[in-house]
PDB file of N, CA and C in Angstrom:
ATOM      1  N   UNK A   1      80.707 -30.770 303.963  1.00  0.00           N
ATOM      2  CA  UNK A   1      80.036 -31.065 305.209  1.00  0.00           C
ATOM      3  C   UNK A   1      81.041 -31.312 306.319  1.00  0.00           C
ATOM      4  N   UNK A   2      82.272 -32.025 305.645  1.00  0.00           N
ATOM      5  CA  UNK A   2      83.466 -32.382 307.125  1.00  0.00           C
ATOM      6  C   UNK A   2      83.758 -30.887 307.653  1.00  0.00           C
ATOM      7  N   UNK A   3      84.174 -29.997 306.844  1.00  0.00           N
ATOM      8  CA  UNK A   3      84.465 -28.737 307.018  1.00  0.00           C
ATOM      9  C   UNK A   3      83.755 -28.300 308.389  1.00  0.00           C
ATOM     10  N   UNK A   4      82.216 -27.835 307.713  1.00  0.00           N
ATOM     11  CA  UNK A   4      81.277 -27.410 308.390  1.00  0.00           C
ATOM     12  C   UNK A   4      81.465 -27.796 310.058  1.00  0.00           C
ATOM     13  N   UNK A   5      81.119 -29.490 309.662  1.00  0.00           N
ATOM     14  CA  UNK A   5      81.194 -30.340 310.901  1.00  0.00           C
ATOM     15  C   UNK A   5      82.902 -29.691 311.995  1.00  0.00           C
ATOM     16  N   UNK A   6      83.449 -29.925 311.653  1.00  0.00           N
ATOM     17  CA  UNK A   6      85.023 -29.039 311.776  1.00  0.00           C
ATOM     18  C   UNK A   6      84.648 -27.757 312.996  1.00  0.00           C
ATOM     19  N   UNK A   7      83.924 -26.694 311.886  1.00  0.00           N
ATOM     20  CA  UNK A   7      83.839 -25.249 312.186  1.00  0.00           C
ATOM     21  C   UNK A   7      82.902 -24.910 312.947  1.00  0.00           C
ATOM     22  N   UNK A   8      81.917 -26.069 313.365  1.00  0.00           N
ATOM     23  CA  UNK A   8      80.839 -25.743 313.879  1.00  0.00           C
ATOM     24  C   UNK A   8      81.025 -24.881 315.193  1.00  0.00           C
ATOM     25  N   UNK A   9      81.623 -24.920 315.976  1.00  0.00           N
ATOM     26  CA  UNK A   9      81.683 -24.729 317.446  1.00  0.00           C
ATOM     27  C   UNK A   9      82.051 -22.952 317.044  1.00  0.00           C
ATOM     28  N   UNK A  10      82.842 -22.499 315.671  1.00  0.00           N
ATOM     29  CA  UNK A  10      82.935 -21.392 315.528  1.00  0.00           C
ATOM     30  C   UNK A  10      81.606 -20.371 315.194  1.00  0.00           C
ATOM     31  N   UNK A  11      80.847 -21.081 314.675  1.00  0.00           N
ATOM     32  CA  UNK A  11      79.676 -20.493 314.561  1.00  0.00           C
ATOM     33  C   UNK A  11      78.636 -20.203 315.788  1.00  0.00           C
ATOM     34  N   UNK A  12      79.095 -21.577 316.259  1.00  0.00           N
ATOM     35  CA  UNK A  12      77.825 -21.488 317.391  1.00  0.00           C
ATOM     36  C   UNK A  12      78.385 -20.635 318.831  1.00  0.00           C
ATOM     37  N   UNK A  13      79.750 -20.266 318.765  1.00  0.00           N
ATOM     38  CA  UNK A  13      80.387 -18.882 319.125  1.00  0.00           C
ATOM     39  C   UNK A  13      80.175 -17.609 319.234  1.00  0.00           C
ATOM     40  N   UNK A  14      79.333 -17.733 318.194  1.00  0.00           N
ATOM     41  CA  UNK A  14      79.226 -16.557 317.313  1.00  0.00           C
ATOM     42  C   UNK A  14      77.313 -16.203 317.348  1.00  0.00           C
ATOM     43  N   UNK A  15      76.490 -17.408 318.041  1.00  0.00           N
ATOM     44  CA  UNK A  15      75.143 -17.173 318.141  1.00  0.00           C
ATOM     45  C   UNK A  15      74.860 -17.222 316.641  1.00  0.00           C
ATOM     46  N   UNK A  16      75.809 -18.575 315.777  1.00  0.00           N
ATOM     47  CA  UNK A  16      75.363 -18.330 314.452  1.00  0.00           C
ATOM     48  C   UNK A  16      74.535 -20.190 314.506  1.00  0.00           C
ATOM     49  N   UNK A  17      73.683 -20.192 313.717  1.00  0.00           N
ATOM     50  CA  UNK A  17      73.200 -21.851 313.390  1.00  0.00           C
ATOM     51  C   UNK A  17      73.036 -22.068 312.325  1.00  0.00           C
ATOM     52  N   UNK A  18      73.429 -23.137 311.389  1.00  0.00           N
ATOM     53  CA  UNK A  18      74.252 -24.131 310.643  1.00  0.00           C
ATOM     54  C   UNK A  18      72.951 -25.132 310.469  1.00  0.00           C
ATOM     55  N   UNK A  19      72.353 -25.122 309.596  1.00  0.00           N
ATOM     56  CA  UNK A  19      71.469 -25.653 309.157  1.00  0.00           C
ATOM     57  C   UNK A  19      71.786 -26.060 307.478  1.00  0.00           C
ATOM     58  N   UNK A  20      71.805 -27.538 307.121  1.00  0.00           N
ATOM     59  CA  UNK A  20      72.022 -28.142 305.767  1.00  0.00           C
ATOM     60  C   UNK A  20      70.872 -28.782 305.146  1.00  0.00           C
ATOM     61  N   UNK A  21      70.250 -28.673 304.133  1.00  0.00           N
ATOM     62  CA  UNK A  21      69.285 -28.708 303.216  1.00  0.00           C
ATOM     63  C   UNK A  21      70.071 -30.085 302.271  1.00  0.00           C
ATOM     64  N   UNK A  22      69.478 -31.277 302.269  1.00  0.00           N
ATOM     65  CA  UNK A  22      69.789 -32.407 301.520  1.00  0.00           C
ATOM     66  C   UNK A  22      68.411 -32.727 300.591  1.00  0.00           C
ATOM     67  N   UNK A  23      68.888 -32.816 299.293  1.00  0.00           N
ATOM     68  CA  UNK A  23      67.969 -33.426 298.631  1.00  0.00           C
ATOM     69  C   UNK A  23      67.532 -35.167 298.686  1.00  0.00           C
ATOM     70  N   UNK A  24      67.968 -35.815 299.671  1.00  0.00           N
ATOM     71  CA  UNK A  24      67.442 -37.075 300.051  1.00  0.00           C
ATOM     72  C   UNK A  24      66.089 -37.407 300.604  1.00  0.00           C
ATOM     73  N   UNK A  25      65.720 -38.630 300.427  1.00  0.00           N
ATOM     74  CA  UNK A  25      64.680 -38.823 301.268  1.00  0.00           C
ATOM     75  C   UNK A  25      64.733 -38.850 302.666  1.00  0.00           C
ATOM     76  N   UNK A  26      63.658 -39.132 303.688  1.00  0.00           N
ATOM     77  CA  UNK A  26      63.912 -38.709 304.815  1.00  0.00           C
ATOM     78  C   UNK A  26      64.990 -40.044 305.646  1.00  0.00           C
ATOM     79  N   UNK A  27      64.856 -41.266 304.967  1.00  0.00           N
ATOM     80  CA  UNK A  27      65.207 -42.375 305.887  1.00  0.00           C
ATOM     81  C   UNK A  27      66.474 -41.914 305.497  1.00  0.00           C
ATOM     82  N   UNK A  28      67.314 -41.821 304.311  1.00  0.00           N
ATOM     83  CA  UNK A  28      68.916 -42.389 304.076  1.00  0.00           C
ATOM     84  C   UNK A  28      69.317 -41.173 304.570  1.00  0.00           C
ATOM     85  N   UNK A  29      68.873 -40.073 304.474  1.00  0.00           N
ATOM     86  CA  UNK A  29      69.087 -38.721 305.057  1.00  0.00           C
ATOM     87  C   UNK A  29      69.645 -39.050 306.430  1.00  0.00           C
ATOM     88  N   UNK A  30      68.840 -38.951 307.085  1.00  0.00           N
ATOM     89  CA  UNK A  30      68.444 -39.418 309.068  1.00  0.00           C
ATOM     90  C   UNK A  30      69.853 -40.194 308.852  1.00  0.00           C
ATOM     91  N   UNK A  31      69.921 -41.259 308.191  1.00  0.00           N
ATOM     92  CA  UNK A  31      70.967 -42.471 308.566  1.00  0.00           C
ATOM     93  C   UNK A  31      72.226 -41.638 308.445  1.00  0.00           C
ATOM     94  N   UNK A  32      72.414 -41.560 307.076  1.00  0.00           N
ATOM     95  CA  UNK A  32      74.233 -40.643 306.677  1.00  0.00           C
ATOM     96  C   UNK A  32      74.417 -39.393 308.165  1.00  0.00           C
ATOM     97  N   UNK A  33      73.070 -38.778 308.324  1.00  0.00           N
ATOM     98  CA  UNK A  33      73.187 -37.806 309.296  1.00  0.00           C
ATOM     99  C   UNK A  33      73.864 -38.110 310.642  1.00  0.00           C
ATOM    100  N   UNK A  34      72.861 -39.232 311.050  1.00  0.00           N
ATOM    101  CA  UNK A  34      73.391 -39.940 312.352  1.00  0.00           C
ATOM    102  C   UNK A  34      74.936 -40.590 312.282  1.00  0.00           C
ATOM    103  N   UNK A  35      75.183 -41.033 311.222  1.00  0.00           N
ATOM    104  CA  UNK A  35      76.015 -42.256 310.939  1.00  0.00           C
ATOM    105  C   UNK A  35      77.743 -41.272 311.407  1.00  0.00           C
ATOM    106  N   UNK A  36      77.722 -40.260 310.525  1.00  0.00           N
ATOM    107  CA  UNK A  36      78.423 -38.772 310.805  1.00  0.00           C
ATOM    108  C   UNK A  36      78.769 -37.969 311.800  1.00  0.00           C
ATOM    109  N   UNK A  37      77.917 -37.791 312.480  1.00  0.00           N
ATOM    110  CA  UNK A  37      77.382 -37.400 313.719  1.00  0.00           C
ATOM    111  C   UNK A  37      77.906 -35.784 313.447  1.00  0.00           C
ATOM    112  N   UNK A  38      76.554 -35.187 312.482  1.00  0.00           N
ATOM    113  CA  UNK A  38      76.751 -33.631 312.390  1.00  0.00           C
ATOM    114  C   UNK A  38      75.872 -32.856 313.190  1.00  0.00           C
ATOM    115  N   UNK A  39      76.756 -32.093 314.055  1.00  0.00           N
ATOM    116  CA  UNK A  39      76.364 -31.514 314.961  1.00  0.00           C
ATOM    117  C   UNK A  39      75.176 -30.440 314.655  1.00  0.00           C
ATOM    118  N   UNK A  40      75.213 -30.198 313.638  1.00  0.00           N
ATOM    119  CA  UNK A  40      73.717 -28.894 313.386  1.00  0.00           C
ATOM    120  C   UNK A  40      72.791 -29.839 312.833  1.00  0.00           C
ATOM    121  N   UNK A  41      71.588 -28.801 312.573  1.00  0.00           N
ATOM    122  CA  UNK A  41      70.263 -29.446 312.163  1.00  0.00           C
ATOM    123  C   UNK A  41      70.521 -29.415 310.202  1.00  0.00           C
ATOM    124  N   UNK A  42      70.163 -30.997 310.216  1.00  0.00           N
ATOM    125  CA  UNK A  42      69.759 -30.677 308.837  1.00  0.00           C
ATOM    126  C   UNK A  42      68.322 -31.631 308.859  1.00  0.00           C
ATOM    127  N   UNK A  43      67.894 -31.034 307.323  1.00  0.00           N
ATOM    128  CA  UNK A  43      66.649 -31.019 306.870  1.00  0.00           C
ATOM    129  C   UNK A  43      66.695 -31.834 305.407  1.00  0.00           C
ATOM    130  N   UNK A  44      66.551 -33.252 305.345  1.00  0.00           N
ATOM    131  CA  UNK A  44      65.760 -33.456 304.269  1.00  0.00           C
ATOM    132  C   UNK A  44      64.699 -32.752 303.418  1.00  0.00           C
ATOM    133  N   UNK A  45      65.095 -32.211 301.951  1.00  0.00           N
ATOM    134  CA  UNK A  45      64.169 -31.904 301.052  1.00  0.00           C
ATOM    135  C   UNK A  45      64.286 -32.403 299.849  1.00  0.00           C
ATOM    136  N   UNK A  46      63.792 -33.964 299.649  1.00  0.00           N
ATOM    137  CA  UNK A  46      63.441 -34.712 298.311  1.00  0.00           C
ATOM    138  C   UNK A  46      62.481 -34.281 297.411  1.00  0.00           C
ATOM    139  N   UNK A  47      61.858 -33.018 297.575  1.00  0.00           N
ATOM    140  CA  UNK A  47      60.808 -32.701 296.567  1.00  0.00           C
ATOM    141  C   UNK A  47      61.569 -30.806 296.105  1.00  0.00           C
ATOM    142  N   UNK A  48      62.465 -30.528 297.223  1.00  0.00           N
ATOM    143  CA  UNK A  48      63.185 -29.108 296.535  1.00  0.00           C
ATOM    144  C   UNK A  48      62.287 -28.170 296.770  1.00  0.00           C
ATOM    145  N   UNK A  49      61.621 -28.081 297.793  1.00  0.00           N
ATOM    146  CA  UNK A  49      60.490 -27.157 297.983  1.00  0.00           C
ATOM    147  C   UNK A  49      61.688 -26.166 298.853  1.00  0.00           C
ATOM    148  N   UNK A  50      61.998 -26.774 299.865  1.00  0.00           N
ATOM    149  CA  UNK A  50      63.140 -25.388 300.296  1.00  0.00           C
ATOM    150  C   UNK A  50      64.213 -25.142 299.269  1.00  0.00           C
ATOM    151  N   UNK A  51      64.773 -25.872 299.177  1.00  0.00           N
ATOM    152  CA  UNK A  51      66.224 -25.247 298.084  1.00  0.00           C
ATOM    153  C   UNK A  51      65.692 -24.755 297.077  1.00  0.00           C
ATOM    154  N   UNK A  52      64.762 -25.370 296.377  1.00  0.00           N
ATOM    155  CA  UNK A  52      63.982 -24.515 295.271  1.00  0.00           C
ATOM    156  C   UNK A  52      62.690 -23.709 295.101  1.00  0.00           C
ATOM    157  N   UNK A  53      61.917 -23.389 296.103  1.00  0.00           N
ATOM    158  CA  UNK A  53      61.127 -22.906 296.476  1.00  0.00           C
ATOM    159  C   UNK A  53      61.269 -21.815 297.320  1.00  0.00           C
ATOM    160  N   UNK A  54      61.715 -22.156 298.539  1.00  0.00           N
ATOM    161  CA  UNK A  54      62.061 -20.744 299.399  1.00  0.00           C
ATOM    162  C   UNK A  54      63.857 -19.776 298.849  1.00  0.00           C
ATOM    163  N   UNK A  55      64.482 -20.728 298.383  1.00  0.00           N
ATOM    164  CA  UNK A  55      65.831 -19.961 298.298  1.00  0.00           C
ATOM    165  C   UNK A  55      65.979 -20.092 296.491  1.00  0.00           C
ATOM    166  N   UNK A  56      65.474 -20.494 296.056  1.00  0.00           N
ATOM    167  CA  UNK A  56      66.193 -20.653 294.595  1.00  0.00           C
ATOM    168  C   UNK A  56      67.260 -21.380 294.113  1.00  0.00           C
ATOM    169  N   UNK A  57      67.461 -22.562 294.601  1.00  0.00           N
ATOM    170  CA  UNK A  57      68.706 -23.353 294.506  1.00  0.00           C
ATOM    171  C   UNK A  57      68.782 -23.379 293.026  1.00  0.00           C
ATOM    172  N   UNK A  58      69.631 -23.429 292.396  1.00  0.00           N
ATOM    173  CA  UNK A  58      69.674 -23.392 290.484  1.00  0.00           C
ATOM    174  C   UNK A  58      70.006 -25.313 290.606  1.00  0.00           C
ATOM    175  N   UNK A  59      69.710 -25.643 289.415  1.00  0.00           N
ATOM    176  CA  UNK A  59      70.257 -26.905 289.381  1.00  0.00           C
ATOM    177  C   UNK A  59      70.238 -27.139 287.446  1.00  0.00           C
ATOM    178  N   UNK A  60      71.401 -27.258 287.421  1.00  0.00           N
ATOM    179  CA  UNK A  60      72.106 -27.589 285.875  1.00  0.00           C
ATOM    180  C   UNK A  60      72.526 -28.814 285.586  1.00  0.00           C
ATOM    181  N   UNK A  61      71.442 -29.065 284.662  1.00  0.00           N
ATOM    182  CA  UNK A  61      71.520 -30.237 284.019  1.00  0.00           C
ATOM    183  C   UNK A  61      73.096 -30.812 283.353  1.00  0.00           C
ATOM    184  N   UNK A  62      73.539 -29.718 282.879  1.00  0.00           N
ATOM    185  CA  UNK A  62      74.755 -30.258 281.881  1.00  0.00           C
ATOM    186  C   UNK A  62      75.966 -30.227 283.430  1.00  0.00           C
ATOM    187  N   UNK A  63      75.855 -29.997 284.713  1.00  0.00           N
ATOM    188  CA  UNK A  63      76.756 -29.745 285.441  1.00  0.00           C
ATOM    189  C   UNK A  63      76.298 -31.197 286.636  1.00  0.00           C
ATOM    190  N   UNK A  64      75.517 -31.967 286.115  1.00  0.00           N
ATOM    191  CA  UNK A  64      75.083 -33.247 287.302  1.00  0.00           C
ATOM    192  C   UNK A  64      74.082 -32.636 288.377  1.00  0.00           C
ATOM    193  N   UNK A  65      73.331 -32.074 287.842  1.00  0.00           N
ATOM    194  CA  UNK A  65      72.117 -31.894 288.577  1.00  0.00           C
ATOM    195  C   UNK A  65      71.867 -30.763 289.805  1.00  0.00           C
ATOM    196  N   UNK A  66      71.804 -30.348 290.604  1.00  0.00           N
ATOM    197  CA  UNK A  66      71.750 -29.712 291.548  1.00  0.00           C
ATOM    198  C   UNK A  66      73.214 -28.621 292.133  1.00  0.00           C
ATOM    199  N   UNK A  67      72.902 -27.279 291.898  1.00  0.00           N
ATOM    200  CA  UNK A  67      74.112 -26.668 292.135  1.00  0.00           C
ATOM    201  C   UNK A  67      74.504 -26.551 294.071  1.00  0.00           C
ATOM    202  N   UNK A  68      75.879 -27.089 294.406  1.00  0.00           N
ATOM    203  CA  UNK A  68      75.769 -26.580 296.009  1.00  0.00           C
ATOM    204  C   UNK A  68      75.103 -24.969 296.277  1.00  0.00           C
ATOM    205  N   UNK A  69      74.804 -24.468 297.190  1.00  0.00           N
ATOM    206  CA  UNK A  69      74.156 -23.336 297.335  1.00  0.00           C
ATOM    207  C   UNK A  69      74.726 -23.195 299.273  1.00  0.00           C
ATOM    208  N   UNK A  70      75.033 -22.138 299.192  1.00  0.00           N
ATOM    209  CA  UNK A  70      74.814 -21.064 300.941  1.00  0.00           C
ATOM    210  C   UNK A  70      74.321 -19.774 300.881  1.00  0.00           C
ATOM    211  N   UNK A  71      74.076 -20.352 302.232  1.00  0.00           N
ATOM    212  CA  UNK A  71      72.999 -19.005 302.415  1.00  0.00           C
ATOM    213  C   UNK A  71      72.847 -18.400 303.873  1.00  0.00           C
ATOM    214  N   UNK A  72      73.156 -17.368 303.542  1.00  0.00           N
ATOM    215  CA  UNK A  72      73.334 -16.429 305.311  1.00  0.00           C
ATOM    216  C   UNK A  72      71.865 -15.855 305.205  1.00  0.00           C
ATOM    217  N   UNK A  73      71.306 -16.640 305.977  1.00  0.00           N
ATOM    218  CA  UNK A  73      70.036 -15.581 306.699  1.00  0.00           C
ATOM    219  C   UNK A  73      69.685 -15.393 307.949  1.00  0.00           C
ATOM    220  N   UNK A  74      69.042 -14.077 308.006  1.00  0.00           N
ATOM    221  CA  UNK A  74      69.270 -13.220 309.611  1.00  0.00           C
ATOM    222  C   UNK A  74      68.046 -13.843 310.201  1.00  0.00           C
ATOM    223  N   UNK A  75      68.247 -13.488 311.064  1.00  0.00           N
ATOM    224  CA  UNK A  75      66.597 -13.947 312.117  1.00  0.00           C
ATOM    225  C   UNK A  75      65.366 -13.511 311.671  1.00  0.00           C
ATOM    226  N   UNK A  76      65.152 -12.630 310.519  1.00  0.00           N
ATOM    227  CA  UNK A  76      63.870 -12.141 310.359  1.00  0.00           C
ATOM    228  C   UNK A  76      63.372 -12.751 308.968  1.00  0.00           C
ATOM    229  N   UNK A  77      64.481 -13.483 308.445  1.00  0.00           N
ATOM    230  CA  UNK A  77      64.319 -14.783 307.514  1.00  0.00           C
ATOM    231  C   UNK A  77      65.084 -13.787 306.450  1.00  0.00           C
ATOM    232  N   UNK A  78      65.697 -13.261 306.033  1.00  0.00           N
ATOM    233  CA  UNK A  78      65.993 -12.258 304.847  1.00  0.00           C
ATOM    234  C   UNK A  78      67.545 -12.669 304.898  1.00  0.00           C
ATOM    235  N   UNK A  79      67.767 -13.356 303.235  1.00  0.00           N
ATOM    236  CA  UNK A  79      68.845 -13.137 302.601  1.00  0.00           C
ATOM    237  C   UNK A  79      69.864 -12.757 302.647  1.00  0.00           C
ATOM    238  N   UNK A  80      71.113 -12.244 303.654  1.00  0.00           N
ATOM    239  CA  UNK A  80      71.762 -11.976 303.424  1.00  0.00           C
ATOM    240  C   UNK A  80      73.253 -11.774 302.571  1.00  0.00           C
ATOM    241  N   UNK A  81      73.126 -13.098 301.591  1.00  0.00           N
ATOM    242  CA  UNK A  81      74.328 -13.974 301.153  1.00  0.00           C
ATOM    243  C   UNK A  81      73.659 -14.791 300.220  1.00  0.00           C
ATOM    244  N   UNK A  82      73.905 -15.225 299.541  1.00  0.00           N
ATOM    245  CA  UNK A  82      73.997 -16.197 298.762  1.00  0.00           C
ATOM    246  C   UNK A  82      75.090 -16.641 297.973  1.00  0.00           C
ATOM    247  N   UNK A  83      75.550 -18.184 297.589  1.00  0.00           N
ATOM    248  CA  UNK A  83      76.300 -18.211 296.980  1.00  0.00           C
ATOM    249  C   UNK A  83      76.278 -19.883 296.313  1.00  0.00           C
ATOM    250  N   UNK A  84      76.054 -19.902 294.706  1.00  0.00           N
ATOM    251  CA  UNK A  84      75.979 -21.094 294.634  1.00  0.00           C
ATOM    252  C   UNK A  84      77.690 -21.582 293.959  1.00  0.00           C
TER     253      UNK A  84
END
């Protein structure tokens, strides 16, 4: 996320947006978010309906639960990338 936070201004250069998917609830989410001060939008999902529902996030038990995941998608919502 420091990275990201880092690179942001390169993306948004680029007419690209930087959107992060957290499996937290919405309050501690909001807080770490603010607390940070990360410049793109992220999205609380404590139930995995986006990471695991719209994108397929894998999550392995024997590896601590939830695999990181990216994902390049174009404006018409389609996949370009993935990578967990």
């Amino acid at each position: 996320m420091a990275q990201l936070r880092r690179d942001y201004q390169k993306f948004s250069d680029r007419a690209t947006e930087v959107i992060a998917v957290g499996p937290e609830q919405a309050k501690p989410f909001t807080k770490w978010w603010h607390e940070h001060k990360m410049p793109f939008i992220g999205i609380p999902d404590p139930d995995h309906a986006i990471a695991e529902g719209l994108y397929r996030q894998q999550s392995k038990i024997f590896k601590g639960g939830r695999m990181p995941a990216l994902a390049v998608i174009d404006r018409d919502m389609k996949v370009r990338f993935m990578h967990y």
